[in-house]
C-alpha atoms as a PDB file:
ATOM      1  CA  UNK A   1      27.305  22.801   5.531  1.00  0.00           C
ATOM      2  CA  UNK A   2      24.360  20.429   5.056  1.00  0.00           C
ATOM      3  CA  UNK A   3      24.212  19.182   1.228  1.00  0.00           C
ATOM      4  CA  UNK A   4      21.046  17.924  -0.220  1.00  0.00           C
ATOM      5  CA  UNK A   5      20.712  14.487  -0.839  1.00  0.00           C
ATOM      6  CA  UNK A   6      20.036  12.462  -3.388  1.00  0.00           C
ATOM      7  CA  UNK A   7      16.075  11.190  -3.530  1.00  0.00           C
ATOM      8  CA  UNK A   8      17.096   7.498  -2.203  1.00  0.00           C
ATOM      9  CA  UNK A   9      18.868   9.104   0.452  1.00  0.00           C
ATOM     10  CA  UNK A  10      16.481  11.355   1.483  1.00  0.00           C
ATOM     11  CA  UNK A  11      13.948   8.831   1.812  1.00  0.00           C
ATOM     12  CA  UNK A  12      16.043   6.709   3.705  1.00  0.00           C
ATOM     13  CA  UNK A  13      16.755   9.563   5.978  1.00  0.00           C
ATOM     14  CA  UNK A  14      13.201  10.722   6.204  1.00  0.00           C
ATOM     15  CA  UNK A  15      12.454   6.751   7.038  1.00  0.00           C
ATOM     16  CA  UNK A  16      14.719   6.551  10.028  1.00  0.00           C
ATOM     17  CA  UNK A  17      13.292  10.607  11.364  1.00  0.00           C
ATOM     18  CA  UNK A  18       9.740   9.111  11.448  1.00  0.00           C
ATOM     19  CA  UNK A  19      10.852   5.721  12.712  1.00  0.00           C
ATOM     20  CA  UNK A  20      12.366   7.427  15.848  1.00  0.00           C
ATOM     21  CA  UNK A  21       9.462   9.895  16.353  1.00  0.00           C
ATOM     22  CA  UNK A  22       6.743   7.094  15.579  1.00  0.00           C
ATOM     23  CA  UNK A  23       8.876   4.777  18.632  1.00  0.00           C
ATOM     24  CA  UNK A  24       8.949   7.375  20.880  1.00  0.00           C
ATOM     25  CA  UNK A  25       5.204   7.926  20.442  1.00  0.00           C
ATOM     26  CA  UNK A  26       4.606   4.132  21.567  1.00  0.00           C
ATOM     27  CA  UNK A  27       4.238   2.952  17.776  1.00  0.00           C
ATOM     28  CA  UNK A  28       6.058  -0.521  16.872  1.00  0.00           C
ATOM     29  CA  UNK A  29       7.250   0.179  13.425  1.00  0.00           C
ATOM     30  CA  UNK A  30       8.019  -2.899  10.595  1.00  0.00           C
ATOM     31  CA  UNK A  31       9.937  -2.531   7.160  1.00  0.00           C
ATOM     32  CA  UNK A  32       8.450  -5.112   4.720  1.00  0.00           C
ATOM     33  CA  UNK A  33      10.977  -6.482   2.858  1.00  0.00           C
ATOM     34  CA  UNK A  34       9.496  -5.283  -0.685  1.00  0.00           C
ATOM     35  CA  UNK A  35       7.264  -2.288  -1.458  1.00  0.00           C
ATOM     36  CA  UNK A  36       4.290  -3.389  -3.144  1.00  0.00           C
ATOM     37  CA  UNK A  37       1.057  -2.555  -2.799  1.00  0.00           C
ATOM     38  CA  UNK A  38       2.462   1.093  -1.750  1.00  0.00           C
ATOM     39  CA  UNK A  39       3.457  -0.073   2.225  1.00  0.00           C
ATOM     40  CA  UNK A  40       6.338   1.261   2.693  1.00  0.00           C
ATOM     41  CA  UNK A  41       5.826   0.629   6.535  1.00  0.00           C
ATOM     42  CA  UNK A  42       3.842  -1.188   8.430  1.00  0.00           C
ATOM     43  CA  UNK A  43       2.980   0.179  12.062  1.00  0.00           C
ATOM     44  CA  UNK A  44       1.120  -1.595  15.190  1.00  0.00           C
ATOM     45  CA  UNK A  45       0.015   1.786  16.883  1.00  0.00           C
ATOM     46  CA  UNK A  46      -0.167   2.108  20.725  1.00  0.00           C
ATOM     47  CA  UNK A  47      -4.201   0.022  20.015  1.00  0.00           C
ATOM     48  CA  UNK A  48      -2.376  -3.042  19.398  1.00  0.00           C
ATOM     49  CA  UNK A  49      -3.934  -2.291  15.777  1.00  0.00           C
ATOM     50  CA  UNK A  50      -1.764  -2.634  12.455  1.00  0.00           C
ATOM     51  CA  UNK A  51      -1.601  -0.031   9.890  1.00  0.00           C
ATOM     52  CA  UNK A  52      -0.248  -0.265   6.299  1.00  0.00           C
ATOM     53  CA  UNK A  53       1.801   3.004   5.969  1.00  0.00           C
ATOM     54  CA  UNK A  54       2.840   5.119   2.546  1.00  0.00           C
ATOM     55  CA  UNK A  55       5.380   6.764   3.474  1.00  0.00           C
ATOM     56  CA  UNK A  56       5.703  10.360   1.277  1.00  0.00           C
ATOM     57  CA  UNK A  57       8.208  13.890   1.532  1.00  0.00           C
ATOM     58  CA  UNK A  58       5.238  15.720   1.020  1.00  0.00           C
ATOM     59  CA  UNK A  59       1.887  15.239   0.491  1.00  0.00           C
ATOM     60  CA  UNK A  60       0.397  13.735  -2.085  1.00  0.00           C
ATOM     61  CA  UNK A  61      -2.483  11.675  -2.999  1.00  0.00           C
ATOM     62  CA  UNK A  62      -3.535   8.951  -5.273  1.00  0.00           C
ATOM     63  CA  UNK A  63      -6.701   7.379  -6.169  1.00  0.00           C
ATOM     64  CA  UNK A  64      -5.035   5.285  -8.732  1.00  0.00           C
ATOM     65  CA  UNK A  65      -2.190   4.118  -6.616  1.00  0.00           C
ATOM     66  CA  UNK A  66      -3.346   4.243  -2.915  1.00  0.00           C
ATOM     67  CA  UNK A  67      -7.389   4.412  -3.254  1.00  0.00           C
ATOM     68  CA  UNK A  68      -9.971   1.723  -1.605  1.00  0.00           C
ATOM     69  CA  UNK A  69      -6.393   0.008   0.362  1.00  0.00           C
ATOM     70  CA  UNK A  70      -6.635   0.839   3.656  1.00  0.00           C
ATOM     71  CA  UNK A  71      -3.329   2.841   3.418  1.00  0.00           C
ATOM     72  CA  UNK A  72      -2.369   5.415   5.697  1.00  0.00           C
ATOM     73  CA  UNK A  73       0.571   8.248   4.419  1.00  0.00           C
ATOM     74  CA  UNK A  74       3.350   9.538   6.691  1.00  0.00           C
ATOM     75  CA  UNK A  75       4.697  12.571   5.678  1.00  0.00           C
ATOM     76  CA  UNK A  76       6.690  15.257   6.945  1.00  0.00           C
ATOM     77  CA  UNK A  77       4.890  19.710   7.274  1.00  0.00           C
ATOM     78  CA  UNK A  78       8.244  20.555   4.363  1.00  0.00           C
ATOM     79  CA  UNK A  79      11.932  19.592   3.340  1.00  0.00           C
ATOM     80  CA  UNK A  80      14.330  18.889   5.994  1.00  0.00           C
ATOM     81  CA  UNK A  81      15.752  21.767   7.336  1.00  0.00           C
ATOM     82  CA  UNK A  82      19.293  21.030   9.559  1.00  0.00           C
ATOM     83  CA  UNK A  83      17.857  23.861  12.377  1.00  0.00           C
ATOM     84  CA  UNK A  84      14.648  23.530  11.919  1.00  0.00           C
ATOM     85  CA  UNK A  85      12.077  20.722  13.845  1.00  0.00           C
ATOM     86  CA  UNK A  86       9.343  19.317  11.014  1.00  0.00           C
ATOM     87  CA  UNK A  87       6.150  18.143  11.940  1.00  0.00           C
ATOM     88  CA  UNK A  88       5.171  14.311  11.360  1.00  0.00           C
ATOM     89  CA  UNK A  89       1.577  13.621   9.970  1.00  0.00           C
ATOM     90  CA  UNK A  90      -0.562  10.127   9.688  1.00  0.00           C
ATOM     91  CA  UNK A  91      -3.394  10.410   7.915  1.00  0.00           C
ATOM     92  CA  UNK A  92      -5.782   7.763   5.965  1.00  0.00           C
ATOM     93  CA  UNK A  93      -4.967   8.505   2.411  1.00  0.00           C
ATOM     94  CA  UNK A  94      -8.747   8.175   1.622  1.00  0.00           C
ATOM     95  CA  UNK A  95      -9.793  10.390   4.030  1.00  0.00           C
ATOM     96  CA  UNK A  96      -7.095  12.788   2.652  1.00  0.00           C
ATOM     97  CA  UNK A  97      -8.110  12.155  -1.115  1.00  0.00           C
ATOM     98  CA  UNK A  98     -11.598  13.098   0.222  1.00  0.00           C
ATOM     99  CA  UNK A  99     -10.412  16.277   1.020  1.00  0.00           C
ATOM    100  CA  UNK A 100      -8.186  16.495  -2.005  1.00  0.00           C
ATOM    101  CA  UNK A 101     -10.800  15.850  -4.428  1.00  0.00           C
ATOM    102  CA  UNK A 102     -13.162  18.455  -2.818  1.00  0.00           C
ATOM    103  CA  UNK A 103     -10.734  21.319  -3.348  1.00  0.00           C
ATOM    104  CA  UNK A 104      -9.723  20.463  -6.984  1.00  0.00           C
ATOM    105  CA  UNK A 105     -11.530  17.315  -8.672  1.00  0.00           C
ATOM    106  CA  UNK A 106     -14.464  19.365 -10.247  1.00  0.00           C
ATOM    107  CA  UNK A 107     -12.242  22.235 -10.946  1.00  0.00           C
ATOM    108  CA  UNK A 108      -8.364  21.684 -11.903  1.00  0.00           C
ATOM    109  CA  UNK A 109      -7.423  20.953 -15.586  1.00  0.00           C
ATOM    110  CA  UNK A 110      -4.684  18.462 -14.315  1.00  0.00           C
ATOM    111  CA  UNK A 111      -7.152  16.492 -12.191  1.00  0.00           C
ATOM    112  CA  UNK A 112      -6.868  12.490 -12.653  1.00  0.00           C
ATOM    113  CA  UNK A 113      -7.299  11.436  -9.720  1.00  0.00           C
ATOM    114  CA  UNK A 114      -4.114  12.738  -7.804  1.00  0.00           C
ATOM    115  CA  UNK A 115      -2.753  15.968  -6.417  1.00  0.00           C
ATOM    116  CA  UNK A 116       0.707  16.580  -4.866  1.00  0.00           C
ATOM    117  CA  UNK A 117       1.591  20.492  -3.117  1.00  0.00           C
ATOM    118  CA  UNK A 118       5.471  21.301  -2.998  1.00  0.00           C
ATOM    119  CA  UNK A 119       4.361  22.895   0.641  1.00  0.00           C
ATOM    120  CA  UNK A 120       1.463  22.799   2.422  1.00  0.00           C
ATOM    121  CA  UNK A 121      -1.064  25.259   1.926  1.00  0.00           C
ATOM    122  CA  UNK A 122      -3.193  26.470   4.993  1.00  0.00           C
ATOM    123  CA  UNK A 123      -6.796  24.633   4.335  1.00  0.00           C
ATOM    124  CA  UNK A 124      -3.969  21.299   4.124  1.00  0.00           C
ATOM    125  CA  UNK A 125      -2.218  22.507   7.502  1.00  0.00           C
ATOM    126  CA  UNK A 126      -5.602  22.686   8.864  1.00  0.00           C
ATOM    127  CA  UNK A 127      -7.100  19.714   7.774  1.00  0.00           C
ATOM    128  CA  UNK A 128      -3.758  18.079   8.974  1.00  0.00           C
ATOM    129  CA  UNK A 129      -4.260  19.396  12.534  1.00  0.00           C
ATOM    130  CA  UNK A 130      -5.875  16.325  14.135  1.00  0.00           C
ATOM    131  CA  UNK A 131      -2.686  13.479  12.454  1.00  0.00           C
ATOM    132  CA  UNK A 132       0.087  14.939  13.790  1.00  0.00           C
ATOM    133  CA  UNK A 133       2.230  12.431  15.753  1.00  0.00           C
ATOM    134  CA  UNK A 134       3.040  13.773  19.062  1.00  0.00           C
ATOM    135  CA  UNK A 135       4.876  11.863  22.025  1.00  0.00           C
ATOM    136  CA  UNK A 136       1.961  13.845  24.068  1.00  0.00           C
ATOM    137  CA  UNK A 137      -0.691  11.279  22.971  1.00  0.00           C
ATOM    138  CA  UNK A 138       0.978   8.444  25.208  1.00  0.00           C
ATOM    139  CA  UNK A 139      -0.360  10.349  27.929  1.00  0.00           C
ATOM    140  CA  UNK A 140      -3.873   9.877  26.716  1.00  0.00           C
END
């Protein structure tokens, strides 16, 4: 029977899931040895180009935090699931924000300059389409 974990665990666990799928998709994949300025990771993608990398269990966003870096999140389509395959997704967190912003900055209450869904909604699944890390792209 699969237990849940406790949230340094899970990270650790979601770390090593993406690791694998991000090396199998032709990514070189670095842990710095602190987390500060939010990299969590850092990746050389199949470019030869280097990408600082929040890593997240769902998706979130953070002008405050992550804003005007250059940081890219990795996160996962929901919870882990012990029969069920998740989706990866790298996006630029500004380009994210962007989108973010445009759905609730001008009208949520709680707006500050984040936003965080406990699931995905659809216009999120959608947007998310085009960062999903797939082994298929070495092919391109």
């Amino acid at each position: 029977m699969y237990q849940r974990l406790s949230s340094n665990l899970e990270e650790a666990a979601n770390r090593a899931e993406a690791t694998a799928l991000l090396i199998r998709c032709g990514y070189k994949v670095y842990h710095p040895e602190a987390d500060t300025e939010g990299e969590d990771l850092v990746l050389r993608n199949p470019k030869g180009e280097l990408i600082p990398v929040q890593l997240k269990a769902r998706v979130y966003v953070s002008k405050p935090r992550y804003g005007d870096k250059g940081l890219w999140l990795l996160m996962p389509s929901g919870p882990f699931q012990p029969d069920a395959k998740r989706r990866w997704y790298l996006v630029p967190h500004d380009e994210l924000f962007g989108h973010v912003e445009g759905r609730h900055g001008n009208s949520a209450p709680t707006w500050a300059g984040e936003w965080s869904y406990p699931s995905m909604p659809r216009h999120i699944v959608e947007f998310l389409s085009p960062f999903e890390v797939l082994p298929t792209q070495l092919s391109a």
